[in-house]
C-alpha atoms as a PDB file:
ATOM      1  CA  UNK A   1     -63.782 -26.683  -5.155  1.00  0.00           C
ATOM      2  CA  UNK A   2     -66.023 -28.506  -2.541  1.00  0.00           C
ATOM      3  CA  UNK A   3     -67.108 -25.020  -1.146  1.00  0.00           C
ATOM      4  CA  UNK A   4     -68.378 -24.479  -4.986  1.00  0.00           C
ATOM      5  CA  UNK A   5     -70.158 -27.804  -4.987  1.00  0.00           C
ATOM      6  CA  UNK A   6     -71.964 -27.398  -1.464  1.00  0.00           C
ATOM      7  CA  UNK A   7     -73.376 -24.230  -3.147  1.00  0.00           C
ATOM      8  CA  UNK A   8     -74.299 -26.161  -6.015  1.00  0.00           C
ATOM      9  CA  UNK A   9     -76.056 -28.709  -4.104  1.00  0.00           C
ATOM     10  CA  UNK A  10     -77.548 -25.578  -2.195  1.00  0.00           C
ATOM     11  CA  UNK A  11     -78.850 -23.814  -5.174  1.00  0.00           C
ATOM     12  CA  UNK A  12     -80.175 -27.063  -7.411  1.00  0.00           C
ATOM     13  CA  UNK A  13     -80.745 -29.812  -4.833  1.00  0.00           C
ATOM     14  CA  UNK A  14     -81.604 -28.476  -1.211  1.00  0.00           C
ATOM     15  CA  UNK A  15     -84.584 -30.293  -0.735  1.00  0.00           C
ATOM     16  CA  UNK A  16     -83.642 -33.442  -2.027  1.00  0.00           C
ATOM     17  CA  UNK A  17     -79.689 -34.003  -0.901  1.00  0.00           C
ATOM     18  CA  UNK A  18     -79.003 -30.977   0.881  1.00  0.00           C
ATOM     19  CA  UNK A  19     -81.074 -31.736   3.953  1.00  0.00           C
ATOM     20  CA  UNK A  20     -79.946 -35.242   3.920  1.00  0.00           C
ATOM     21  CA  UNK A  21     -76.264 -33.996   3.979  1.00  0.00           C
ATOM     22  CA  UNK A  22     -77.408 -31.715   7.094  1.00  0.00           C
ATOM     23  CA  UNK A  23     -78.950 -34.553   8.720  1.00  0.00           C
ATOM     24  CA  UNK A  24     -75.538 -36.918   8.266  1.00  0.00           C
ATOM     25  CA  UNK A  25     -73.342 -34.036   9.919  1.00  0.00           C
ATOM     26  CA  UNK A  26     -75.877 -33.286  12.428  1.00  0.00           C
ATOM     27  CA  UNK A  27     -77.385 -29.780  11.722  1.00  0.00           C
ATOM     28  CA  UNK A  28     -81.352 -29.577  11.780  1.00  0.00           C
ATOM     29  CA  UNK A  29     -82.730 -27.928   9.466  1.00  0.00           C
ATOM     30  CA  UNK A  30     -84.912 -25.675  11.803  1.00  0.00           C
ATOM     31  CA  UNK A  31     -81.343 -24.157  12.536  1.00  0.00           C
ATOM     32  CA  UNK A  32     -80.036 -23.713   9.294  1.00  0.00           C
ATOM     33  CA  UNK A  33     -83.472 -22.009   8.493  1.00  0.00           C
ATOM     34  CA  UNK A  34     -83.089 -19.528  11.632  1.00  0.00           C
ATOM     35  CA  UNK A  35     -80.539 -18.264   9.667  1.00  0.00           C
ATOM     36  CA  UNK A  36     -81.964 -17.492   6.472  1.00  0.00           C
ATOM     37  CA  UNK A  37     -82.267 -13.691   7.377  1.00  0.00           C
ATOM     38  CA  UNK A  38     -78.298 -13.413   8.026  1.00  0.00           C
ATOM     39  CA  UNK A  39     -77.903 -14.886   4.628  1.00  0.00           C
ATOM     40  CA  UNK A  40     -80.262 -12.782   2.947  1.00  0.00           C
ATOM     41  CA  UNK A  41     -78.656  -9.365   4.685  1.00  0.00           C
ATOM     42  CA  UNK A  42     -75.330 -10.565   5.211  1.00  0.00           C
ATOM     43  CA  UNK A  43     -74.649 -13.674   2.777  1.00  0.00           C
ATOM     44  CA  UNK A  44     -71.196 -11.899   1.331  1.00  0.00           C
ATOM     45  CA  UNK A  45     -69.942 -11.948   4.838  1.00  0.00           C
ATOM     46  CA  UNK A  46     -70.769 -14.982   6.349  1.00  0.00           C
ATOM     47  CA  UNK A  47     -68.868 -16.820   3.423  1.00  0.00           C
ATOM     48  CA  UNK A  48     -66.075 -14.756   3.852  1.00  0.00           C
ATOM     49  CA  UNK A  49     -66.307 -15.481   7.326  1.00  0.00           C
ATOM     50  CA  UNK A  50     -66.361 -18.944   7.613  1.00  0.00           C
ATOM     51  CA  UNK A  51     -63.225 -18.869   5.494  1.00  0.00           C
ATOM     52  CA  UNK A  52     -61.077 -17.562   8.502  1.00  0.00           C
ATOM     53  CA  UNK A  53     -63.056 -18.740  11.501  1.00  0.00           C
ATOM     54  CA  UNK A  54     -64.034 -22.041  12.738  1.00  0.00           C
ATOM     55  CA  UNK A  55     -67.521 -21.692  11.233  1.00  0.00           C
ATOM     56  CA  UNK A  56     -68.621 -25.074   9.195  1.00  0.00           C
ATOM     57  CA  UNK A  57     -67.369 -24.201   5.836  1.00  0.00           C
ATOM     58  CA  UNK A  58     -69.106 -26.278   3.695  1.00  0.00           C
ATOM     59  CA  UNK A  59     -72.495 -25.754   5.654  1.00  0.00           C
ATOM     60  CA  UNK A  60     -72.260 -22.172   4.917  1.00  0.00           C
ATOM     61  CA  UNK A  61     -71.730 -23.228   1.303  1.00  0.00           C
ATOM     62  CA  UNK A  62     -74.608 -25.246   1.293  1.00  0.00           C
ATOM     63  CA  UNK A  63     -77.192 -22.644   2.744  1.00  0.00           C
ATOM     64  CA  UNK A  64     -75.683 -19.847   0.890  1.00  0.00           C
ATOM     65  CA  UNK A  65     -76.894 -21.263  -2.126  1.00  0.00           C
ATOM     66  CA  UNK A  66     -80.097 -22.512  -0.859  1.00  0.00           C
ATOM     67  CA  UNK A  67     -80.628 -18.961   0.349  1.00  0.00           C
ATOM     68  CA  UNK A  68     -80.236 -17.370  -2.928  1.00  0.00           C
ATOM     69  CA  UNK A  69     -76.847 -15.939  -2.594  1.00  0.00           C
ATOM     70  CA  UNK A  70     -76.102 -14.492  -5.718  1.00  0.00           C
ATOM     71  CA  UNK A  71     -72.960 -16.735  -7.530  1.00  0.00           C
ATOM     72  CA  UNK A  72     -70.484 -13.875  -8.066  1.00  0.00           C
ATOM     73  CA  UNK A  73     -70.645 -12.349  -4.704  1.00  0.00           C
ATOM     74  CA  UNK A  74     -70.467 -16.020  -3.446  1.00  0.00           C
ATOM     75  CA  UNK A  75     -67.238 -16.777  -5.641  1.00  0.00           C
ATOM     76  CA  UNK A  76     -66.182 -13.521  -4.933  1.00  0.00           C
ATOM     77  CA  UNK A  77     -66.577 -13.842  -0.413  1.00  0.00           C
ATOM     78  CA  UNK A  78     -64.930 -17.100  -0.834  1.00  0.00           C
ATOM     79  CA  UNK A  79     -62.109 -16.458  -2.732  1.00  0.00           C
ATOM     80  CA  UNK A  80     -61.490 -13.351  -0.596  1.00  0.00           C
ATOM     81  CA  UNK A  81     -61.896 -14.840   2.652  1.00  0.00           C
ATOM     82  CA  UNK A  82     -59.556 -17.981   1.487  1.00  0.00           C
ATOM     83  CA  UNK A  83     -56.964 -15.637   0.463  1.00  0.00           C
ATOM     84  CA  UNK A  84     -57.461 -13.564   3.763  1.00  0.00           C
ATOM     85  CA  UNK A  85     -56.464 -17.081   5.258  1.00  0.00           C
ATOM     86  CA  UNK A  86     -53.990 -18.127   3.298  1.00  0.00           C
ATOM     87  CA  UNK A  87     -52.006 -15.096   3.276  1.00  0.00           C
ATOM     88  CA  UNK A  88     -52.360 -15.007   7.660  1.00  0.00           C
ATOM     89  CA  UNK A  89     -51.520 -18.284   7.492  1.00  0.00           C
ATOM     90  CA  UNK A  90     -48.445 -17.330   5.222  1.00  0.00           C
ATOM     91  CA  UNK A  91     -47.275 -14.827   7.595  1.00  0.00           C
ATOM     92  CA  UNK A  92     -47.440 -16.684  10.414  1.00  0.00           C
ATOM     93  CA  UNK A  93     -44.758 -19.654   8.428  1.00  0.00           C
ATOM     94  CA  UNK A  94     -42.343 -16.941   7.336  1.00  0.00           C
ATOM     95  CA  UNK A  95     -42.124 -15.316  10.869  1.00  0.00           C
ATOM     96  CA  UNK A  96     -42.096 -18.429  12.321  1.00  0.00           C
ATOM     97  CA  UNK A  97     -39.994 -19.817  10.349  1.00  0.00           C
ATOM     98  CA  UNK A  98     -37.108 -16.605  10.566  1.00  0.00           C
ATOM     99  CA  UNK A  99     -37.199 -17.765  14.360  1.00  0.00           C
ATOM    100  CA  UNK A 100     -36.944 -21.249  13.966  1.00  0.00           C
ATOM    101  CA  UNK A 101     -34.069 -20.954  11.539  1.00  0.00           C
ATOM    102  CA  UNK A 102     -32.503 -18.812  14.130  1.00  0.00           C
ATOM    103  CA  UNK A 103     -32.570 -21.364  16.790  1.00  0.00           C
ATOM    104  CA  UNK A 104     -31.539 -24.233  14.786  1.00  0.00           C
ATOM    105  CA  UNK A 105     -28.110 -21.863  14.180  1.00  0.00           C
ATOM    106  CA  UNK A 106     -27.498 -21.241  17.162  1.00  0.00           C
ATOM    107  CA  UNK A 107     -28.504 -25.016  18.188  1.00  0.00           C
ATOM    108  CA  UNK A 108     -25.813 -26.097  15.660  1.00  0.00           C
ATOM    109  CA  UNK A 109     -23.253 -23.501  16.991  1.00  0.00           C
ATOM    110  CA  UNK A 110     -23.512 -24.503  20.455  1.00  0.00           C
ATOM    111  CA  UNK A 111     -23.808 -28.397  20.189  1.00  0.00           C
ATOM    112  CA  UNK A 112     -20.646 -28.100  17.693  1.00  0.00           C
ATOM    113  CA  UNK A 113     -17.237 -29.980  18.848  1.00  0.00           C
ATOM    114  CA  UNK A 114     -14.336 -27.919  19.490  1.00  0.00           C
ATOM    115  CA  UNK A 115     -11.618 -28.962  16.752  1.00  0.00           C
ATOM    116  CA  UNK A 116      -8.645 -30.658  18.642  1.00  0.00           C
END
């Protein structure tokens, strides 16, 4: 939802809140403006991107729709990318959770008092 409403901002309000909103998390403009070529080439991929990588999500959002992004392949990059993360991220729990189950078992089994 707030990835949605960056691109909002992005699309309708740039000029007016959007580059305020830079300036309060500390990103010139000048840089997001270097990368107006990446977004305009690559824009599907960079929001997938910053979905599953440490890259500023909401930033991305932001110029994405500033850029001119077009809103399905937005919605589209961001749902996949989420989804990508979310089902890693999934993964990792089950896996990790198998082992820790397993340990806590045999924790139990071991730490148990022979019956007298």
């Amino acid at each position: 939802l707030g990835g949605l409403a960056a691109f909002v901002v992005g699309v309708t309000a740039f000029d007016s809140i959007g580059v305020h909103v830079l300036d309060w998390v500390g990103v010139s403009r000048a840089s997001v403006e270097a990368r107006r070529a990446l977004f305009v080439d690559h824009g599907w991929w960079v929001v997938a991107l910053s979905s599953v990588t440490p890259m500023p999500g909401k930033i991305v959002c932001l110029a994405a729709g500033a850029f001119g992004v077009p809103p399905i392949l937005f919605v589209t990059a961001l749902l996949v990318g989420r989804g990508v993360r979310f089902l890693v991220v999934a993964a990792g729990c089950a896996i990790v959770g198998r082992r820790l189950a397993r340990t806590a078992a045999l924790e139990e089994a071991l730490t148990e008092e022979p019956a007298r």
